[in-house]
N, C-alpha and C. Protein backbone atom coordinates (compact mmCIF):
# COMPACT_ATOMS: atom_id res chain seq x y z
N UNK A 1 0.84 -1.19 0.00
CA UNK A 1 0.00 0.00 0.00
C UNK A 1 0.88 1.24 0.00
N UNK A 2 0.23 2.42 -0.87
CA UNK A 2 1.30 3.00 -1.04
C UNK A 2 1.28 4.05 0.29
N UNK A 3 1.77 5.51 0.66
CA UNK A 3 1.45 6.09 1.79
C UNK A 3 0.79 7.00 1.20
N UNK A 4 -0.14 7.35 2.26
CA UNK A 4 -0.79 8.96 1.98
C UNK A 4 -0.33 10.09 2.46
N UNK A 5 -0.72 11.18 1.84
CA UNK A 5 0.20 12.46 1.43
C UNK A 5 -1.13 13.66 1.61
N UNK A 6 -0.83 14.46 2.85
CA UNK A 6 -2.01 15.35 2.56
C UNK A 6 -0.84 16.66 2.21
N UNK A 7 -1.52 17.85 1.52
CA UNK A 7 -1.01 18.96 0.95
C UNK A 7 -1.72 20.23 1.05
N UNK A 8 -1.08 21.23 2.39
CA UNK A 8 -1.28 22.63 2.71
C UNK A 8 -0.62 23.45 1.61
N UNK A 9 -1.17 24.34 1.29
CA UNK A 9 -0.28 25.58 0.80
C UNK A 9 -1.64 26.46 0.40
N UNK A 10 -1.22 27.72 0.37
CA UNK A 10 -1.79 28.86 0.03
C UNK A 10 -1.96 29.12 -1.44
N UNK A 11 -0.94 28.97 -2.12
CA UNK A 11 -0.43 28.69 -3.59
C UNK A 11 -0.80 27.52 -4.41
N UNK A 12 -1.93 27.59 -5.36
CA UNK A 12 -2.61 26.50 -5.89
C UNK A 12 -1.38 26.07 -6.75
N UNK A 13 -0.54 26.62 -7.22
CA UNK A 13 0.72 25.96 -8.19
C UNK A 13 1.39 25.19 -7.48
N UNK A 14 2.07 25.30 -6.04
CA UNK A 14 2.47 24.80 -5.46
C UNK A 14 2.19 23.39 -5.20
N UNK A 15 0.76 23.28 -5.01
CA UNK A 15 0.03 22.16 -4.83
C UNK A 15 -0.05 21.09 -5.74
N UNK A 16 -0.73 22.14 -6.53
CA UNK A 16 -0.61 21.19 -7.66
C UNK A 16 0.79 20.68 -8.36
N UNK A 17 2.10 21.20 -8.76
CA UNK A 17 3.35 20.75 -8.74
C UNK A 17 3.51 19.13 -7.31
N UNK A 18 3.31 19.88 -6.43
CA UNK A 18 3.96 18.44 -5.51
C UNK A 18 2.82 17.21 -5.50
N UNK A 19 1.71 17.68 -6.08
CA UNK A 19 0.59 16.77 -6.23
C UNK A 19 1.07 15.69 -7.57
N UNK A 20 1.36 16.51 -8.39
CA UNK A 20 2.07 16.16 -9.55
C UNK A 20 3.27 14.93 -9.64
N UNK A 21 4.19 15.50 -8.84
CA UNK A 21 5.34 14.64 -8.59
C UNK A 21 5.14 13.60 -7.38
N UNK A 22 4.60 13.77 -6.88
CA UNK A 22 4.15 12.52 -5.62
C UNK A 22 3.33 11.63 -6.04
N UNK A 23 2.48 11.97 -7.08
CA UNK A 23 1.58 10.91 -7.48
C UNK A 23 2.28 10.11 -8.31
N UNK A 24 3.06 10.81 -9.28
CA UNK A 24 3.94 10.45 -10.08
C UNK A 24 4.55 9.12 -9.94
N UNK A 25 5.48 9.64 -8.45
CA UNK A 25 6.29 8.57 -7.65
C UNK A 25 4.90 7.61 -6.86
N UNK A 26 4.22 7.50 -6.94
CA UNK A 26 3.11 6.39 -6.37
C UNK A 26 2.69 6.74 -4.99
N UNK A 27 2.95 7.93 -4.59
CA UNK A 27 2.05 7.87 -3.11
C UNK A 27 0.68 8.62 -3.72
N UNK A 28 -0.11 8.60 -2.66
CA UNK A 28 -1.81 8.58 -2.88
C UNK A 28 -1.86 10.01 -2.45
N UNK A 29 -2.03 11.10 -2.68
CA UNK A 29 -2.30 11.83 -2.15
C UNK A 29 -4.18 12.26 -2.10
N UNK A 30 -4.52 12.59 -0.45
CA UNK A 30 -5.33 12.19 -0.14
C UNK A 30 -6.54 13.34 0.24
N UNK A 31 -5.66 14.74 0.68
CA UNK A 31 -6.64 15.81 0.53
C UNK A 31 -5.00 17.22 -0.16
N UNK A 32 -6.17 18.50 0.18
CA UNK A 32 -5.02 19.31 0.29
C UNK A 32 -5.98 20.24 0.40
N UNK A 33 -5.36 21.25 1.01
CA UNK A 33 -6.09 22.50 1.32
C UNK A 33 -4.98 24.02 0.78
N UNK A 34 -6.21 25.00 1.18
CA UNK A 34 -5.10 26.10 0.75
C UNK A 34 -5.17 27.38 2.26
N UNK A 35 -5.86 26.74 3.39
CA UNK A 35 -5.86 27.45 4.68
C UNK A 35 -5.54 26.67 5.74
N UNK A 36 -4.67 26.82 6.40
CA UNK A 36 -4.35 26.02 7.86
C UNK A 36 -6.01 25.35 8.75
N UNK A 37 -6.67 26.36 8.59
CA UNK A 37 -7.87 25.64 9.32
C UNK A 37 -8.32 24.78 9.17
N UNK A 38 -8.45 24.47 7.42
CA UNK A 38 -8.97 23.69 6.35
C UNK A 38 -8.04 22.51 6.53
N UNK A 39 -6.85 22.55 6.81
CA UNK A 39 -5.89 21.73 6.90
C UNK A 39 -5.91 20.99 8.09
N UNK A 40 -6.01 21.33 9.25
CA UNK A 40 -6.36 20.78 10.28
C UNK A 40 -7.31 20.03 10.52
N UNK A 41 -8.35 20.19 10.05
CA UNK A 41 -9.56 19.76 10.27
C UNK A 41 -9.25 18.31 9.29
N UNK A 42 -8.90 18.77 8.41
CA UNK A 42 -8.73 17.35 7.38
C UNK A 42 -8.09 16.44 7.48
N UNK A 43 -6.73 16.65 8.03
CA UNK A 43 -5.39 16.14 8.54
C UNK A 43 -6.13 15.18 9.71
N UNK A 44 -6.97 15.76 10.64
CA UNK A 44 -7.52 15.00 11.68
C UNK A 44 -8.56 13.74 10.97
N UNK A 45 -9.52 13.81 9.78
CA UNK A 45 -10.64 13.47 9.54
C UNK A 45 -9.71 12.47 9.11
N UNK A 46 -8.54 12.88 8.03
CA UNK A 46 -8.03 11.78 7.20
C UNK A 46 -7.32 10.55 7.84
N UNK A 47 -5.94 11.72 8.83
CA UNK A 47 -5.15 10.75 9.36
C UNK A 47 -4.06 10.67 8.02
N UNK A 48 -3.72 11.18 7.18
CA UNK A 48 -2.18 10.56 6.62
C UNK A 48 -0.75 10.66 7.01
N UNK A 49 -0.23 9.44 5.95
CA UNK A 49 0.78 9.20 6.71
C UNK A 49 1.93 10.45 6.47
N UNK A 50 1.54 11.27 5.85
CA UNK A 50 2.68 12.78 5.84
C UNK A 50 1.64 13.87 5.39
N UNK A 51 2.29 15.02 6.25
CA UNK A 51 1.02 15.85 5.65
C UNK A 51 2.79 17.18 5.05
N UNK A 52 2.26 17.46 4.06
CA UNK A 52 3.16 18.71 3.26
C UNK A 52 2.60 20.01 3.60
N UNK A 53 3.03 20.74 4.80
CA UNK A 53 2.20 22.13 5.46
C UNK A 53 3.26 23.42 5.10
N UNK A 54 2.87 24.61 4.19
CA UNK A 54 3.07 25.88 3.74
C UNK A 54 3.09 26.58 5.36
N UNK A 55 4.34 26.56 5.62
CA UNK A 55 4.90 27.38 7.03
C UNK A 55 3.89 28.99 7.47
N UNK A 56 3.55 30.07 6.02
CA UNK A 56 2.36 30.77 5.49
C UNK A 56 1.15 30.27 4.89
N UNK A 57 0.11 30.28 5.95
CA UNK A 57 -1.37 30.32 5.18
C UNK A 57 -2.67 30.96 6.10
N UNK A 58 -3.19 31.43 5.45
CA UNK A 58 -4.65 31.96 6.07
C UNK A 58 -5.23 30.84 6.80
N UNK A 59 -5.38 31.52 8.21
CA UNK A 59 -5.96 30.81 8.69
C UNK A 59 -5.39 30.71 10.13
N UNK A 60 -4.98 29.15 10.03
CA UNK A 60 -3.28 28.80 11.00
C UNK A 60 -2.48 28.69 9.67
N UNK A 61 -0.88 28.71 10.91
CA UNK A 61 -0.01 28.81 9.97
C UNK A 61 0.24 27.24 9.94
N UNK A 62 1.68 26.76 9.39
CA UNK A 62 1.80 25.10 9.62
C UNK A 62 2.10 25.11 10.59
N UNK A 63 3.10 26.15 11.49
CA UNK A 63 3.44 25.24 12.88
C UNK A 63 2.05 25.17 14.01
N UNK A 64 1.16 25.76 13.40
CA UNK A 64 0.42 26.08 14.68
C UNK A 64 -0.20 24.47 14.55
N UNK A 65 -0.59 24.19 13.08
CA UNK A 65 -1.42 23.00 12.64
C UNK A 65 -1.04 21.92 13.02
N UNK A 66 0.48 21.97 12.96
CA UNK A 66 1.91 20.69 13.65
C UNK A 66 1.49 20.84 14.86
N UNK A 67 1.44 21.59 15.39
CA UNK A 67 1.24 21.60 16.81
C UNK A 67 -0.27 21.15 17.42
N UNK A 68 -1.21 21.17 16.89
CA UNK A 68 -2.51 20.16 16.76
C UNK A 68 -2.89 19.05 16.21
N UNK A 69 -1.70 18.21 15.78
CA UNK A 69 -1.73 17.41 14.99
C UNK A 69 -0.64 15.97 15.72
N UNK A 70 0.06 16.48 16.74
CA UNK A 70 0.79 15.69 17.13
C UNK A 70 0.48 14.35 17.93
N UNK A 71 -0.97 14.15 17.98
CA UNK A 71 -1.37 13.21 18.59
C UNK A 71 -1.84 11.89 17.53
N UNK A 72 -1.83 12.68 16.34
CA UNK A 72 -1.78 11.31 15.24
C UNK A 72 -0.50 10.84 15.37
N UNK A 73 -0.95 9.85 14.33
CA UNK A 73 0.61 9.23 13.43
C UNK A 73 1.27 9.71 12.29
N UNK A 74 0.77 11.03 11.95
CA UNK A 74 1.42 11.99 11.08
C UNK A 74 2.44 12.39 11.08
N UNK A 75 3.34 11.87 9.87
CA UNK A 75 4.55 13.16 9.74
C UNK A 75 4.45 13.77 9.01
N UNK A 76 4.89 14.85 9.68
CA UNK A 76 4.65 16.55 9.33
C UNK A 76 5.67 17.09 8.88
N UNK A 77 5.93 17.95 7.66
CA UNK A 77 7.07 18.61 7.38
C UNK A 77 6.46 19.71 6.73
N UNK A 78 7.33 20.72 7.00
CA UNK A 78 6.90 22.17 6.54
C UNK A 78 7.65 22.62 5.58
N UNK A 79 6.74 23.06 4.64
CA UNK A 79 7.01 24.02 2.86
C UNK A 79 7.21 25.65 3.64
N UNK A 80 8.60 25.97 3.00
CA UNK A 80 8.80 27.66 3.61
C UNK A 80 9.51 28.19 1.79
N UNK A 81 9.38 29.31 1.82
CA UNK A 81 10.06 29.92 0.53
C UNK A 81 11.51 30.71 0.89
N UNK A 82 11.64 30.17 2.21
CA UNK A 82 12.69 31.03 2.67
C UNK A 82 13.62 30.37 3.89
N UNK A 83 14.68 30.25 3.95
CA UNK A 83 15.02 29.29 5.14
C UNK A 83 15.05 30.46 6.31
N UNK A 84 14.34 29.85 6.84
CA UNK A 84 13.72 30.90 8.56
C UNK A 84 14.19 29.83 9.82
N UNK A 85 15.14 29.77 10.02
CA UNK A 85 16.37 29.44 11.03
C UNK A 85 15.38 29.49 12.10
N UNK A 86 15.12 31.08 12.11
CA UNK A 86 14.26 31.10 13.57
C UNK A 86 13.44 30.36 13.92
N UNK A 87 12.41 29.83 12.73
CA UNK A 87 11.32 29.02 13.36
C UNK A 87 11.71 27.53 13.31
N UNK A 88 12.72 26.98 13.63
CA UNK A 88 13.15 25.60 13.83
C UNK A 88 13.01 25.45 15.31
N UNK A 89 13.42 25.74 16.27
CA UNK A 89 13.17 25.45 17.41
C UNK A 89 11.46 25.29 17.79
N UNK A 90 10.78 26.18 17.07
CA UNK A 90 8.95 26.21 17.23
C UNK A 90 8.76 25.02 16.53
N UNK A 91 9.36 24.98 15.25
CA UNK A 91 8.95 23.48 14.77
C UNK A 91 8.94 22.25 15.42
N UNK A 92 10.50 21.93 15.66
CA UNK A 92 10.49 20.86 16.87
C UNK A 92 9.54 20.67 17.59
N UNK A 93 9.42 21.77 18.52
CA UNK A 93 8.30 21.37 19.37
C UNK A 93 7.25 20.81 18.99
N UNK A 94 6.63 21.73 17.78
CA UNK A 94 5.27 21.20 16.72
C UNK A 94 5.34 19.89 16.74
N UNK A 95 6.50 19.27 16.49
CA UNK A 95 6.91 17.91 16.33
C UNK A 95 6.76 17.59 14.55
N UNK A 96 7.74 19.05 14.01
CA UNK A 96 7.17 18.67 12.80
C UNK A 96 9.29 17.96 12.65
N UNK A 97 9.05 17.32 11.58
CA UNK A 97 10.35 16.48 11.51
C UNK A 97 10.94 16.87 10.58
N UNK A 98 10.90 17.74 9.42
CA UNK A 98 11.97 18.68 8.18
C UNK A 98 11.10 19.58 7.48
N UNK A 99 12.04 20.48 6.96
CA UNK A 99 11.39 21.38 6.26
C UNK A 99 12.22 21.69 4.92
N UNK A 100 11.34 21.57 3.98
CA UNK A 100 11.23 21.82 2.61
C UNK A 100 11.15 23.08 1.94
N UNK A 101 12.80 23.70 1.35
CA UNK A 101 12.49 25.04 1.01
C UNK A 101 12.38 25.32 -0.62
N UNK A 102 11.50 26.04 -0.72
CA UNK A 102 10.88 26.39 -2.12
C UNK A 102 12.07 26.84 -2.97
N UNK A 103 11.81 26.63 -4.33
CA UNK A 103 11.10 25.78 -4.97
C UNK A 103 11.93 24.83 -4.77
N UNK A 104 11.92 23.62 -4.86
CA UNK A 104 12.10 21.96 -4.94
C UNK A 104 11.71 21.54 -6.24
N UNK A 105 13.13 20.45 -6.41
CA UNK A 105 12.82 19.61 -7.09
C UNK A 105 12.22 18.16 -6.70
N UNK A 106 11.75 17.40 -7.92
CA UNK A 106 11.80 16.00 -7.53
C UNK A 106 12.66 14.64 -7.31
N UNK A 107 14.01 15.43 -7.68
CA UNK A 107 14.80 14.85 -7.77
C UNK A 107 15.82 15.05 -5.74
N UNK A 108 15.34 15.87 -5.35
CA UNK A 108 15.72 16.55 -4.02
C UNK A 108 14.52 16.18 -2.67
N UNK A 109 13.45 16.30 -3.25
CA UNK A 109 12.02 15.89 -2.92
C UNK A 109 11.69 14.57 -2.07
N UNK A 110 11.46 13.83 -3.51
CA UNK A 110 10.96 12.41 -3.13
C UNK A 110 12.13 11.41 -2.27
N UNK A 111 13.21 11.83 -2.45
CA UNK A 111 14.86 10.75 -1.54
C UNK A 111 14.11 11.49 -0.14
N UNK A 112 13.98 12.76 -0.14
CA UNK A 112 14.04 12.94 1.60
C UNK A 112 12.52 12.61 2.35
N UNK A 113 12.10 12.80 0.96
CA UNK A 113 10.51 11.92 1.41
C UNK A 113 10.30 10.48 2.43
N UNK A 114 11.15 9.65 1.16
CA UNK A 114 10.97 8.53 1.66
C UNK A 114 11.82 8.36 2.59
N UNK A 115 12.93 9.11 2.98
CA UNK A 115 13.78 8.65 4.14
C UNK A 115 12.76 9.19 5.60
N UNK A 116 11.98 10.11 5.36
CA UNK A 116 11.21 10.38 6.73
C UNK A 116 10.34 9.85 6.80
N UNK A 117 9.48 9.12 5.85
CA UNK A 117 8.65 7.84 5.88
C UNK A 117 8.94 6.84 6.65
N UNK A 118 10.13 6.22 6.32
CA UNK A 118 11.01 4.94 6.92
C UNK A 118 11.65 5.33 8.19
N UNK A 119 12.15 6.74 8.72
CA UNK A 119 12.62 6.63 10.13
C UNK A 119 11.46 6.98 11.24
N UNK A 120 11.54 6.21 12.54
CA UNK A 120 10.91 6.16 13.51
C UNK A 120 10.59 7.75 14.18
N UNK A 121 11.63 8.03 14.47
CA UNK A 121 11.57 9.11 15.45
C UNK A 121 12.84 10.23 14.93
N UNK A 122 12.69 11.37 14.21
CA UNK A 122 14.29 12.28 13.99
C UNK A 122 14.30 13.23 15.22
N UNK A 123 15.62 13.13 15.12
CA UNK A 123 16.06 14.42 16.24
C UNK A 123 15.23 15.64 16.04
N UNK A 124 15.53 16.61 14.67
CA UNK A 124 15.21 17.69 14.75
C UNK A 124 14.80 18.11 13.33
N UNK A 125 13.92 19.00 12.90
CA UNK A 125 14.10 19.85 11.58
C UNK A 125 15.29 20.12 10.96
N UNK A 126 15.82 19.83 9.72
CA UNK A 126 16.43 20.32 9.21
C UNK A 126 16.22 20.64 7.63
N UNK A 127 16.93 21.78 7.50
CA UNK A 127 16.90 22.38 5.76
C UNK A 127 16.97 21.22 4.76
N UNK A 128 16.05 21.27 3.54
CA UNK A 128 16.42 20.46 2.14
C UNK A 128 17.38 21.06 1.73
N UNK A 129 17.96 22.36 1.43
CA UNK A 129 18.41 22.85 0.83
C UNK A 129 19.42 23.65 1.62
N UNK A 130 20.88 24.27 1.87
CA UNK A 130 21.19 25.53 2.59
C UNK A 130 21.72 26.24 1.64
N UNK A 131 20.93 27.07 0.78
CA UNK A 131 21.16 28.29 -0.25
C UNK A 131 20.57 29.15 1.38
N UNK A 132 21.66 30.45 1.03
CA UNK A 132 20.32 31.85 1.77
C UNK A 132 19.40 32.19 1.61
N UNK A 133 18.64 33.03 2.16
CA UNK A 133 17.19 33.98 1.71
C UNK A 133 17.56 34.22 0.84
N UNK A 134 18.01 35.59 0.61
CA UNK A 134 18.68 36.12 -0.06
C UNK A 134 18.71 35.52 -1.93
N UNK A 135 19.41 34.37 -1.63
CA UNK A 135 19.38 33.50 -3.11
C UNK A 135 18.16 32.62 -3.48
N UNK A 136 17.06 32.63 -2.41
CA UNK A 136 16.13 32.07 -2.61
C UNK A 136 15.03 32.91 -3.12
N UNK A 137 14.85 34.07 -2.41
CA UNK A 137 14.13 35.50 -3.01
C UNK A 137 14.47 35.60 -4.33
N UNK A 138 15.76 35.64 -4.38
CA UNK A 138 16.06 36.15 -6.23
C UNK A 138 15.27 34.77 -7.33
N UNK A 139 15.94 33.42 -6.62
CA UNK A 139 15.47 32.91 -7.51
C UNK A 139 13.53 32.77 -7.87
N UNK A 140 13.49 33.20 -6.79
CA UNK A 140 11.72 33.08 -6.96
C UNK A 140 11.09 34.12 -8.18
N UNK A 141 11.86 35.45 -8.03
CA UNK A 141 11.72 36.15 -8.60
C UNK A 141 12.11 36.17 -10.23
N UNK A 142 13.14 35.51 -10.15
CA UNK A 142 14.01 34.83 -12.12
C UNK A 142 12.71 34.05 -12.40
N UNK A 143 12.53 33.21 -11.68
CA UNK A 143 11.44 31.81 -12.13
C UNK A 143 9.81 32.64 -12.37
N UNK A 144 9.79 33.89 -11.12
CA UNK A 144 8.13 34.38 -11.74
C UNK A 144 8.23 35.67 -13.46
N UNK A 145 9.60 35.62 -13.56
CA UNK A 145 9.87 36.78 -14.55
C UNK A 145 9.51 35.79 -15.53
N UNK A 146 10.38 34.93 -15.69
CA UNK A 146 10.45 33.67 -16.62
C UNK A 146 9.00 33.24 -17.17
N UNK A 147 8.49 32.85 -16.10
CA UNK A 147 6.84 32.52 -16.33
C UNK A 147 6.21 33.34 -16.93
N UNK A 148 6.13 34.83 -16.26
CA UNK A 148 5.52 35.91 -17.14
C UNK A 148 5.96 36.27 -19.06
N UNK A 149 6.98 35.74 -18.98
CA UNK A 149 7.60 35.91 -20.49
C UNK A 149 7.27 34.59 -21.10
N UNK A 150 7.19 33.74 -20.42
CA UNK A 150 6.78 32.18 -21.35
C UNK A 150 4.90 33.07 -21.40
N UNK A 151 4.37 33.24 -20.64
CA UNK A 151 3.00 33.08 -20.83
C UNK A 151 2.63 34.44 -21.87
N UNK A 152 3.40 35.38 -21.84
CA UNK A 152 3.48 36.25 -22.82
C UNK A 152 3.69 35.63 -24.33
N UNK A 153 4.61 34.82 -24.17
CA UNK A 153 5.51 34.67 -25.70
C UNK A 153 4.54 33.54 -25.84
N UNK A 154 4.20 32.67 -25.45
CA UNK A 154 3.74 31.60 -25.68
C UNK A 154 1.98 31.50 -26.12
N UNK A 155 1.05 32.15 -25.58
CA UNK A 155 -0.51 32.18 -24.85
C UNK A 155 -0.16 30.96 -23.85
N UNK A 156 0.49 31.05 -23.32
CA UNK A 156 -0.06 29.96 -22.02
C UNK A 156 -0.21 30.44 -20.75
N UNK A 157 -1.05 29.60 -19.84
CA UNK A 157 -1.35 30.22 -18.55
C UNK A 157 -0.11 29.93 -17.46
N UNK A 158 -0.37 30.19 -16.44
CA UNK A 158 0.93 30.32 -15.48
C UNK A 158 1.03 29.03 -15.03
N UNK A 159 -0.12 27.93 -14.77
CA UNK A 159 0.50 26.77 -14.33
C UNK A 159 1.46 25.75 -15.55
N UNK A 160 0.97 26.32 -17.06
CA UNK A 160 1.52 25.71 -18.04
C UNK A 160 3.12 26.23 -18.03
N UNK A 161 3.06 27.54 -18.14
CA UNK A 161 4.64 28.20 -17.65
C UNK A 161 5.37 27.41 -17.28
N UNK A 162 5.01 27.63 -15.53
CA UNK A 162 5.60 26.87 -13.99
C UNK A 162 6.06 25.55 -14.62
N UNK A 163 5.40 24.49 -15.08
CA UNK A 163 5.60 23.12 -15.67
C UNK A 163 6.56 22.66 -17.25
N UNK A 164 6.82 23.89 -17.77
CA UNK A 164 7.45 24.25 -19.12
C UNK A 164 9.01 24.49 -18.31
N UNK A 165 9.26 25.18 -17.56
CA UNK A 165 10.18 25.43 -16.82
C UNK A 165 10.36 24.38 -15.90
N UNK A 166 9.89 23.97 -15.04
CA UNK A 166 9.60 22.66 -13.91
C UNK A 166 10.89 20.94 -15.30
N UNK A 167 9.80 21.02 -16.07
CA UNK A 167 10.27 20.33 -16.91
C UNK A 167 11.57 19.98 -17.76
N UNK A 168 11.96 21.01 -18.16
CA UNK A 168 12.94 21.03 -18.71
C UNK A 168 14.01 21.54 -17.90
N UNK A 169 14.26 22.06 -16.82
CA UNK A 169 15.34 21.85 -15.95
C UNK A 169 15.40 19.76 -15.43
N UNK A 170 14.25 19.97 -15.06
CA UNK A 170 14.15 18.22 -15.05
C UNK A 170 15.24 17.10 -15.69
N UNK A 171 14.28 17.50 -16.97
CA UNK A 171 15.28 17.18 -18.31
C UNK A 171 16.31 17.50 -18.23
N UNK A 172 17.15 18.73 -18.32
CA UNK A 172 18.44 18.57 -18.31
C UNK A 172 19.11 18.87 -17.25
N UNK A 173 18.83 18.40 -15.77
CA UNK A 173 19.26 18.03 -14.77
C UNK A 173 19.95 19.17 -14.36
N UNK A 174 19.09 20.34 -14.38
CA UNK A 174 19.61 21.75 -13.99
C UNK A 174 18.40 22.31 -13.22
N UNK A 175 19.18 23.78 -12.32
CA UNK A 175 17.76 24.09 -11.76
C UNK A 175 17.10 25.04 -12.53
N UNK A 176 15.92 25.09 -11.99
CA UNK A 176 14.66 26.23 -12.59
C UNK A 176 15.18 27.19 -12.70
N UNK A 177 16.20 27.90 -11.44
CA UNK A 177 16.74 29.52 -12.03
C UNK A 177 17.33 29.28 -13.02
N UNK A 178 17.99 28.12 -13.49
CA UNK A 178 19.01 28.29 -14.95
C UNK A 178 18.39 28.32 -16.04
N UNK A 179 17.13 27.81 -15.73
CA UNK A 179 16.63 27.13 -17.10
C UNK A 179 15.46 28.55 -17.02
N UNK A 180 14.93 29.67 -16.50
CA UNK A 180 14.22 31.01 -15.63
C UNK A 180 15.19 31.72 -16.96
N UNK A 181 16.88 31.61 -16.15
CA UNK A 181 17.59 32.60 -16.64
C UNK A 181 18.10 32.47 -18.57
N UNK A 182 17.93 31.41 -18.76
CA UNK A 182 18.21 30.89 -19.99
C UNK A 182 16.43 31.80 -20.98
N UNK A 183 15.66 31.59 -20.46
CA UNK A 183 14.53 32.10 -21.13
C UNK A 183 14.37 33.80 -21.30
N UNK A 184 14.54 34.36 -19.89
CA UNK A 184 15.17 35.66 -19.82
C UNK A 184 16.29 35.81 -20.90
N UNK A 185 16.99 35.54 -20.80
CA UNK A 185 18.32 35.64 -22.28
C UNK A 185 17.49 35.35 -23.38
N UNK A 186 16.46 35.29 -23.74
CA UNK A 186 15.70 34.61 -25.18
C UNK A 186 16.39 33.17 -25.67
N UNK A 187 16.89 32.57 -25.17
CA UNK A 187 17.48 31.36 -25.59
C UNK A 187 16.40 30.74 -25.76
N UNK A 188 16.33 29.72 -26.45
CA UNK A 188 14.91 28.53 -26.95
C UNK A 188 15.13 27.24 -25.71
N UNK A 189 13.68 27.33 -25.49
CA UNK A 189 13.81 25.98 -25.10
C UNK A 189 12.79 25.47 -25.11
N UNK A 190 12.53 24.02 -24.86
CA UNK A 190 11.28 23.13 -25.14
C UNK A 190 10.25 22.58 -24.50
């Protein structure tokens, strides 16, 4: 049986991307919401075996939701767009077990997935990634320029963009800012 996968975020792209790649890889994903409240409530009704919680959302945030949630058998890991150092110690407590900083690949993704699936109990939160703010801001910003110029040049909408880009870094085993910054330069790609 495969595991279930519930999915917070505020950001319907977001969602839909890790909905995308998790199903992909064979887990079930089982609800998802786009408000902490909404998330809570579901997380409780459902019970899965990982829930993916947006650190920002209307409502509660994820740690507050981690922190109401700790009496399941849920593991919890939190989606941030920014590595926020500070809120690791609040996490812990939440009892949330890693955090996932935006954007992600699937190739970065699904390995740390399944390793927190398979361990019992982790010490503490730690980063997918240790780029700075700083380099994480910019790249968010290359990747939403990027999008806006694919959906310009192209007629396509922004989740087609996001996935045009998503994709072909994929493909050639590079990240989204390169393949962001390659489109910005007018270079072709597919």
């Amino acid at each position: 049986m495969s595991a279930t996968v519930f999915i917070a975020d505020d950001e319907s792209i977001i969602r839909l991307d890790l909905k995308e790649i998790l199903e992909s890889a064979g887990y079930d994903v089982v609800g998802e919401a786009s408000r902490g409240d909404e998330a809570l409530e579901m997380i409780r009704q459902l019970e899965p075996d990982l829930a993916l919680l947006d650190i920002k959302m209307p409502g509660l945030d994820g740690i507050e939701v981690a922190n109401k949630v700790q009496d399941l058998r849920t593991t919890v890991v939190l989606l941030t767009a920014f590595s926020q150092r500070d809120l690791i110690e609040a996490a812990r407590d939440a009892g949330v077990v890693a955090y996932l900083v935006k954007p992600f690949r699937s190739a970065e993704l699904l390995p740390k997935l399944a390793a927190l699936l398979n361990q019992a109990q982790p010490a503490a939160p730690e980063p997918v990634e240790a780029r700075n703010a700083d380099d994480k801001i910019e790249t968010r910003e290359i990747v939403q320029h990027a999008k806006e110029r694919l959906m310009a040049d192209r007629g396509i909408d922004e989740p087609a963009a996001f996935e045009l880009i998503q994709q072909t870094a994929m493909r050639s085993r590079s990240r989204m800012r390169d393949i962001a910054q390659q489109i910005l330069r007018g270079d072709a790609i597919d």
